[in-house]
Protein backbone atom coordinates (compact mmCIF):
# COMPACT_ATOMS: atom_id res chain seq x y z
CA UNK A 1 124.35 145.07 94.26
CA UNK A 2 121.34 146.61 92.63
CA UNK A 3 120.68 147.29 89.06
CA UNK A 4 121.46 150.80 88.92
CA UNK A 5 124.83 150.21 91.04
CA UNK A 6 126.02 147.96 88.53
CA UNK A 7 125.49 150.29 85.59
CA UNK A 8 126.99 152.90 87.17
CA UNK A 9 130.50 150.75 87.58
CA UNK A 10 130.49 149.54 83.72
CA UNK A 11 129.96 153.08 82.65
CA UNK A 12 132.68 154.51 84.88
CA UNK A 13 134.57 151.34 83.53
CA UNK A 14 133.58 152.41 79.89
CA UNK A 15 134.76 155.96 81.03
CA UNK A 16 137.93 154.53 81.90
CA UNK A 17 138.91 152.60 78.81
CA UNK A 18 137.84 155.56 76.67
CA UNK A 19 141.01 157.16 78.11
CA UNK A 20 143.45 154.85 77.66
CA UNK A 21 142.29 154.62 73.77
CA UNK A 22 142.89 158.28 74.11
CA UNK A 23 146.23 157.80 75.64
CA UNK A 24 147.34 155.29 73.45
CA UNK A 25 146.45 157.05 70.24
CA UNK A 26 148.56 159.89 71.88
CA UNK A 27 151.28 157.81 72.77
CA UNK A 28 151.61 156.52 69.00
CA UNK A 29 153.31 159.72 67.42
CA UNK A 30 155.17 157.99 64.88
CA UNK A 31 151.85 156.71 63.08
CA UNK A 32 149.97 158.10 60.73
CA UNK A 33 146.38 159.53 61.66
CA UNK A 34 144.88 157.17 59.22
CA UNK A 35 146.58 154.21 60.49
CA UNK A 36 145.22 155.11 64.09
CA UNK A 37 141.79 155.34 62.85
CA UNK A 38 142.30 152.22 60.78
CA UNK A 39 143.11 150.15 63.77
CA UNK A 40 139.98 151.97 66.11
CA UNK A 41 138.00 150.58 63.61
CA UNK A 42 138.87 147.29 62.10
CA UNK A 43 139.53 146.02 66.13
CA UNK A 44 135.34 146.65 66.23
CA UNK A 45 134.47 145.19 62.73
CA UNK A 46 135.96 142.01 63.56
CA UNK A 47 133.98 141.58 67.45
CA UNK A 48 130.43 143.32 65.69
CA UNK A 49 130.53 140.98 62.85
CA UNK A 50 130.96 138.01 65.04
CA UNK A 51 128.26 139.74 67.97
CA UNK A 52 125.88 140.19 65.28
CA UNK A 53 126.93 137.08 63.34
CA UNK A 54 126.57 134.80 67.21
CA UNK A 55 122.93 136.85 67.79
CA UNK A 56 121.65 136.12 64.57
CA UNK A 57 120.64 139.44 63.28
CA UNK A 58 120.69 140.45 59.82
CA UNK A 59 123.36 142.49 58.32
CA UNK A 60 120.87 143.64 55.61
CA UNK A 61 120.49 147.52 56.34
CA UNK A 62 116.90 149.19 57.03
CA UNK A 63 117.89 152.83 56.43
CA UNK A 64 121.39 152.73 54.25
CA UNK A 65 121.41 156.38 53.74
CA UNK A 66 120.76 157.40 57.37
CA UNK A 67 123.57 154.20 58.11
CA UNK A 68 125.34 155.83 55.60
CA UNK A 69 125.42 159.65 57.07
CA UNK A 70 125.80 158.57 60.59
CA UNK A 71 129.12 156.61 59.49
CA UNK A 72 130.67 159.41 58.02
CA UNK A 73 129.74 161.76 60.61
CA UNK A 74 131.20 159.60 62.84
CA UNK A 75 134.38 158.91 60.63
CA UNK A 76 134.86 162.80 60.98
CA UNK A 77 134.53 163.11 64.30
CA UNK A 78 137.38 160.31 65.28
CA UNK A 79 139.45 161.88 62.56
CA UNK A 80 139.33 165.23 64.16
CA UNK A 81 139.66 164.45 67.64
CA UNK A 82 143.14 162.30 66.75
CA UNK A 83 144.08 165.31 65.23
CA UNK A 84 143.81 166.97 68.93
CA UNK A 85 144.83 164.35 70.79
CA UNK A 86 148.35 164.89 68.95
CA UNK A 87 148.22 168.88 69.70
CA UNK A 88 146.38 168.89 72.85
CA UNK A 89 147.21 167.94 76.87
CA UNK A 90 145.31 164.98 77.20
CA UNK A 91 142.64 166.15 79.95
CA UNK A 92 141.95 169.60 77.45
CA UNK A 93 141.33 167.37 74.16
CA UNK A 94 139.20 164.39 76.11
CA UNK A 95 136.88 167.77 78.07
CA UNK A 96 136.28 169.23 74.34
CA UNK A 97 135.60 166.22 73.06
CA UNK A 98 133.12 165.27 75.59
CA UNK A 99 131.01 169.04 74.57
CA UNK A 100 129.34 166.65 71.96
CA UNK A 101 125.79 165.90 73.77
CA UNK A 102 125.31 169.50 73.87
CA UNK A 103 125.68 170.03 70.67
CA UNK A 104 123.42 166.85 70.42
CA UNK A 105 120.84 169.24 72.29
CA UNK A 106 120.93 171.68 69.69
CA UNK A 107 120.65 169.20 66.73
CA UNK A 108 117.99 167.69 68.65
CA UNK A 109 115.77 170.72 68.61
CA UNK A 110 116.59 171.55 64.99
CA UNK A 111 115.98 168.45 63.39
CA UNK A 112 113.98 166.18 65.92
CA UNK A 113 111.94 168.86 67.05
CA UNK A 114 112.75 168.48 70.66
CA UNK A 115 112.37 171.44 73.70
CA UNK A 116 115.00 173.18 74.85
CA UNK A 117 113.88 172.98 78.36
CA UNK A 118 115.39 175.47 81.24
CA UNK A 119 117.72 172.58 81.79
CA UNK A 120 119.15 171.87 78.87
CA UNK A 121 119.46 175.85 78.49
CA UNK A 122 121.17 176.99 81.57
CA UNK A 123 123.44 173.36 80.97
CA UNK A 124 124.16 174.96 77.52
CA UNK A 125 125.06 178.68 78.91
CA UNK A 126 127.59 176.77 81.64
CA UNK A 127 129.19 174.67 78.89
CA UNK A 128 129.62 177.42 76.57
CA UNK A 129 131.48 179.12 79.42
CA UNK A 130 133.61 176.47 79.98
CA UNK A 131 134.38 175.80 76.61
CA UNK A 132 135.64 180.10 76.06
CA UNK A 133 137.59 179.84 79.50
CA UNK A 134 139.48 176.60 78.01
CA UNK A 135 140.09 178.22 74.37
CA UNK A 136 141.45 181.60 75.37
CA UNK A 137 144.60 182.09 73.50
CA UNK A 138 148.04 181.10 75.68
CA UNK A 139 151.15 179.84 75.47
CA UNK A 140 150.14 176.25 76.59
CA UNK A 141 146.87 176.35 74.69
CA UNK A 142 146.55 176.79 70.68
CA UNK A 143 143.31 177.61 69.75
CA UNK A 144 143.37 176.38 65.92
CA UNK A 145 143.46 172.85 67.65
CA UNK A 146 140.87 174.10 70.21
CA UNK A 147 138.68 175.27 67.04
CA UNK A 148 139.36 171.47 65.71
CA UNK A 149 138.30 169.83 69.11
CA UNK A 150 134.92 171.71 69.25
CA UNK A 151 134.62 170.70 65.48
CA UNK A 152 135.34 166.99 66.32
CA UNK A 153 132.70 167.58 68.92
CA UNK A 154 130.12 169.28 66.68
CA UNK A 155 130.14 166.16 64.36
CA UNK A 156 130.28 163.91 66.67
CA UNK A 157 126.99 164.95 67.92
CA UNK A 158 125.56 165.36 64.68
CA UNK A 159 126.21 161.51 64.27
CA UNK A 160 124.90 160.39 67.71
CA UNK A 161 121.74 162.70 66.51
CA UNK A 162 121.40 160.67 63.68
CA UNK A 163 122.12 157.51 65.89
CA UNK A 164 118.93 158.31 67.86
CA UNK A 165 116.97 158.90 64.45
CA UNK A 166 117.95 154.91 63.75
CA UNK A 167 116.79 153.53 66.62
CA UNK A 168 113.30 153.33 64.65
CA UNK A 169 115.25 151.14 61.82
CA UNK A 170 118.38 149.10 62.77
CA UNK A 171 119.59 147.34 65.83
CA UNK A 172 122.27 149.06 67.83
CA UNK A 173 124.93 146.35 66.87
CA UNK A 174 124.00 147.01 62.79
CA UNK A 175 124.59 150.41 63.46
CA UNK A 176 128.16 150.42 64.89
CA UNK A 177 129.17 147.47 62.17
CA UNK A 178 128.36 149.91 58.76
CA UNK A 179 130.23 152.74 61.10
CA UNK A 180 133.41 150.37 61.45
CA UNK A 181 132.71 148.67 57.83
CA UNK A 182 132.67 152.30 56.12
CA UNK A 183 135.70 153.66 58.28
CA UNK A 184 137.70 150.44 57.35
CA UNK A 185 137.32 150.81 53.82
CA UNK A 186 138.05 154.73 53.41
CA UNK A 187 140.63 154.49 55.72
CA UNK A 188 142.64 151.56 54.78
CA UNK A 189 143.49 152.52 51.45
CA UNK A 190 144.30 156.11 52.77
CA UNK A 191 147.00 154.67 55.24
CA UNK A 192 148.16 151.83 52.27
CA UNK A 193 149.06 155.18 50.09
CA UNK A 194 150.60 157.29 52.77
CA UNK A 195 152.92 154.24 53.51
CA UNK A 196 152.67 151.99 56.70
CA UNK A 197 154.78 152.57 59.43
CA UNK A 198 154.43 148.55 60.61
CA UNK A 199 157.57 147.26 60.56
CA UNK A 200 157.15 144.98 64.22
CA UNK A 201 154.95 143.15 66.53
CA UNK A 202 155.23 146.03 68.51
CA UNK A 203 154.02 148.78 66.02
CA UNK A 204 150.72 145.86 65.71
CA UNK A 205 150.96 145.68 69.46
CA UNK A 206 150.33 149.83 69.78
CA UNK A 207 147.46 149.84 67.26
CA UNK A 208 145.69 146.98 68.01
CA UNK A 209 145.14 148.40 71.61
CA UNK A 210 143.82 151.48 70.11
CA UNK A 211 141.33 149.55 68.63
CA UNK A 212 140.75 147.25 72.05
CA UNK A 213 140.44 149.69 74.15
CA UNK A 214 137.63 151.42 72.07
CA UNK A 215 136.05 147.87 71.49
CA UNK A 216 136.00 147.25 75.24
CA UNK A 217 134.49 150.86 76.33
CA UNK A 218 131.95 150.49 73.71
CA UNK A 219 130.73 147.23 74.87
CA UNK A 220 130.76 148.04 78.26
CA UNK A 221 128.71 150.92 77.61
CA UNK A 222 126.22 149.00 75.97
CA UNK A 223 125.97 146.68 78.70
CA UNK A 224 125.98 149.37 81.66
CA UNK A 225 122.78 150.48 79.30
CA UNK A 226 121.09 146.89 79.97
CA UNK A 227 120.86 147.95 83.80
CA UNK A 228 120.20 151.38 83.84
CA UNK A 229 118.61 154.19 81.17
CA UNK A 230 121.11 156.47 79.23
CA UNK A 231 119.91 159.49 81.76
CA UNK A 232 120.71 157.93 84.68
CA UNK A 233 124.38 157.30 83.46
CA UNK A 234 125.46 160.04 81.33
CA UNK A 235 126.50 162.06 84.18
CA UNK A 236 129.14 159.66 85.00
CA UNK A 237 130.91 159.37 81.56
CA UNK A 238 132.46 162.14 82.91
CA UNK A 239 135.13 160.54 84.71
CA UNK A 240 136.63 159.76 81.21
CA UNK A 241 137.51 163.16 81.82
CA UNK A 242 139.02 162.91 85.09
CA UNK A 243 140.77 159.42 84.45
CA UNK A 244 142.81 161.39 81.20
CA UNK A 245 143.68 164.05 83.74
CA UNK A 246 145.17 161.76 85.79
CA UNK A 247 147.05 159.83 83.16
CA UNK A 248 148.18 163.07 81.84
CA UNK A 249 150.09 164.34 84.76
CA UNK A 250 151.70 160.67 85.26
CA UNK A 251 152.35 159.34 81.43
CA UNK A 252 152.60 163.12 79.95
CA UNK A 253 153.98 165.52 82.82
CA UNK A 254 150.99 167.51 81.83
CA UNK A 255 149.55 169.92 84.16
CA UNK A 256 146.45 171.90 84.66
CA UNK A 257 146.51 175.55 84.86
CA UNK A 258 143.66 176.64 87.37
CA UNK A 259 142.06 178.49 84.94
CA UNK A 260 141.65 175.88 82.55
CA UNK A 261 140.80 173.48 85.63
CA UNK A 262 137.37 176.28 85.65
CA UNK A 263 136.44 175.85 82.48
CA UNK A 264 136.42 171.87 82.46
CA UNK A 265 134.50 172.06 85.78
CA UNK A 266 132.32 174.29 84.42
CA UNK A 267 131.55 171.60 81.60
CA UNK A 268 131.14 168.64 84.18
CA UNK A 269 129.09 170.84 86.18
CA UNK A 270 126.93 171.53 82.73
CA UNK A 271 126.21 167.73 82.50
CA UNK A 272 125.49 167.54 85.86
CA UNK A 273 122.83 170.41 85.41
CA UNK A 274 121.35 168.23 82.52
CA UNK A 275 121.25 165.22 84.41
CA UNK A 276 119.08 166.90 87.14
CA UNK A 277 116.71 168.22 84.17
CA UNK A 278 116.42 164.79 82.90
CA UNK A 279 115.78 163.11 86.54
CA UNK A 280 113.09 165.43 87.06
CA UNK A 281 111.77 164.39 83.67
CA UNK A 282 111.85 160.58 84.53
CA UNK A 283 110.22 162.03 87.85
CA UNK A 284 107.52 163.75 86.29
CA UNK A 285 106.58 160.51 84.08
CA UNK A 286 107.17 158.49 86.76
CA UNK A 287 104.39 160.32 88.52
CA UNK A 288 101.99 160.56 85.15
C-alpha cells in the first residue's frame, strides 16, 4: 500500500471517529453542555501532555497570545456546535459544522492575504447554496439552531486560521495542549457550579468516550498528515458527514428530506471543487 493510500484510510478513519464523538455527545442528553466539553477536553490534555512530555518538546509557549486566541476560538466553536448537536438531526449539525474551511477561505484572504482563486470562489458560491437550501425554515428544521451551527462554523475557522498563523511559532502538539489546558480550566469550574450529573461508572463511561473518540480522530488525523499533504486529504473528511448520516437513521430514526439531502451534496460537492483547485495548484508547482 502506497503512501497516499494509507493516508487516505486514517483520514476516513479520523472521519469516522469524529462521528461517533458527535453521536455520543448527542446521545448524553442528561449532561450538561459544560460537562460534555469538559470531558472532550481533559481526555486530550492527559494523551498531549504525555505525547509532548514522551517527544521531549517544550511546553514553554512561543506566541501565548496567538495560543491564547486560537484556544478560545476554538473553545467557542465546540461550545456551539454541542449546542446543535442537541437541536439538530445528526447528519444536518455534522454538514454545518463541516462549512468551517470555507469560512477559513475567507479569513484567509482577510487576514493572511491569500487569493481567492476561481476555485475557491465558485467552491464558496456552491457551499453558500447548500448551506440556504439546508436552513430554509420547516417543521423538521429550526433555523435559530441553524444560525448557531454556521456560527460554530464561523469560529471554528477563525481558530484553524489562526492555527495556520502558528505554524511559524509552536509545534502542532503545543498547540492542541494550551487549546485543551485553557478549555479544561474555564470549563471545569463552569460544570462544578452548574452541579455534576456523575453519579456512576456509567455517567464516567459516556463522557470519557466523548473525549476518546475526539482524542483518537485527532491523532489519526495527524498521522494520515505524515503520509499525505492536507490537500490531498481534505476532500475525504467528508465522509464524517456521511458516517453521521448513517448513524442517524440507525441510532436516531432520523431521516433526510431530499431537499436537505441537495443542500449537503451541494457542500461535499463544494469541497470537492476546492480540492480540484488545490490539485491543480500542487500541479502547477509540481511543474515550476
Amino acid at each position: 500500500m502506497d503512501e497516499k493510500n494509507k493516508g487516505i484510510i486514517l483520514i476516513i478513519l479520523s472521519s469516522l471517529f469524529f462521528a461517533l464523538m458527535a453521536t455520543t455527545v448527542k446521545f448524553a442528553e442528561g449532561y450538561s453542555l459544560a460537562e460534555k466539553v469538559f470531558f472532550r477536553n481533559f481526555i486530550g490534555l492527559l494523551v498531549m501532555t504525555y505525547s509532548i512530555y514522551q517527544q521531549k518538546i517544550s511546553f514553554k509557549p512561543n506566541n501565548l497570545k496567538l495560543l491564547t486566541l486560537r484556544s478560545l476560538l476554538g473553545l467557542s466553536g465546540v461550545y456551539l456546535y454541542f449546542i446543535t448537536l442537541g437541536h439538530l438531526d445528526l447528519s444536518l449539525a455534522v454538514t454545518l459544522n463541516k462549512t468551517s474551511p470555507f469560512f477559513v477561505m475567507i479569513f484567509a484572504v482577510i487576514f493572511l492575504n491569500e487569493k481567492l482563486t476561481r476555485y475557491k470562489l465558485v467552491s464558496l458560491i456552491v457551499a453558500i447554496g447548500g448551506v440556504i437550501i439546508i436552513m430554509r425554515p420547516s417543521a423538521a428544521f429550526d433555523p435559530v439552531y441553524g444560525i448557531v451551527a454556521l456560527c460554530a462554523a464561523v469560529v471554528a475557522g477563525g481558530a484553524y486560521t489562526v492555527v495556520r498563523m502558528l505554524k511559524d511559532y509552536d509545534h502542532p502538539l503545543v498547540v492542541i495542549f494550551y487549546f485543551c489546558l485553557y478549555s479544561v480550566l474555564i470549563t471545569g469550574p463552569i460544570a462544578l457550579k452548574s452541579g455534576m450529573h456523575i453519579t456512576s461508572f456509567k455517567d464516567i463511561g459516556i463522557l470519557t468516550l466523548i473525549g476518546l473518540f475526539a482524542v483518537i480522530a485527532q491523532t489519526l488525523m495527524t498521522f494520515a498528515y505524515r503520509y499525505a499533504p492536507a490537500s490531498e486529504l481534505a476532500i475525504y473528511s467528508y465522509m464524517n458527514i456521511v458516517f453521521s448520516f448513517i448513524i442517524g437513521v440507525v441510532l436516531f430514526h432520523e431521516s433526510l428530506a431530499i431537499i436537505n439531502a441537495v443542500g449537503v451534496m451541494l457542500i461535499i460537492l463544494a469541497g470537492y471543487i476546492n480540492y480540484l483547485g488545490q490539485m491543480k495548484n500542487l500541479h502547477k508547482i509540481s511543474k515550476a
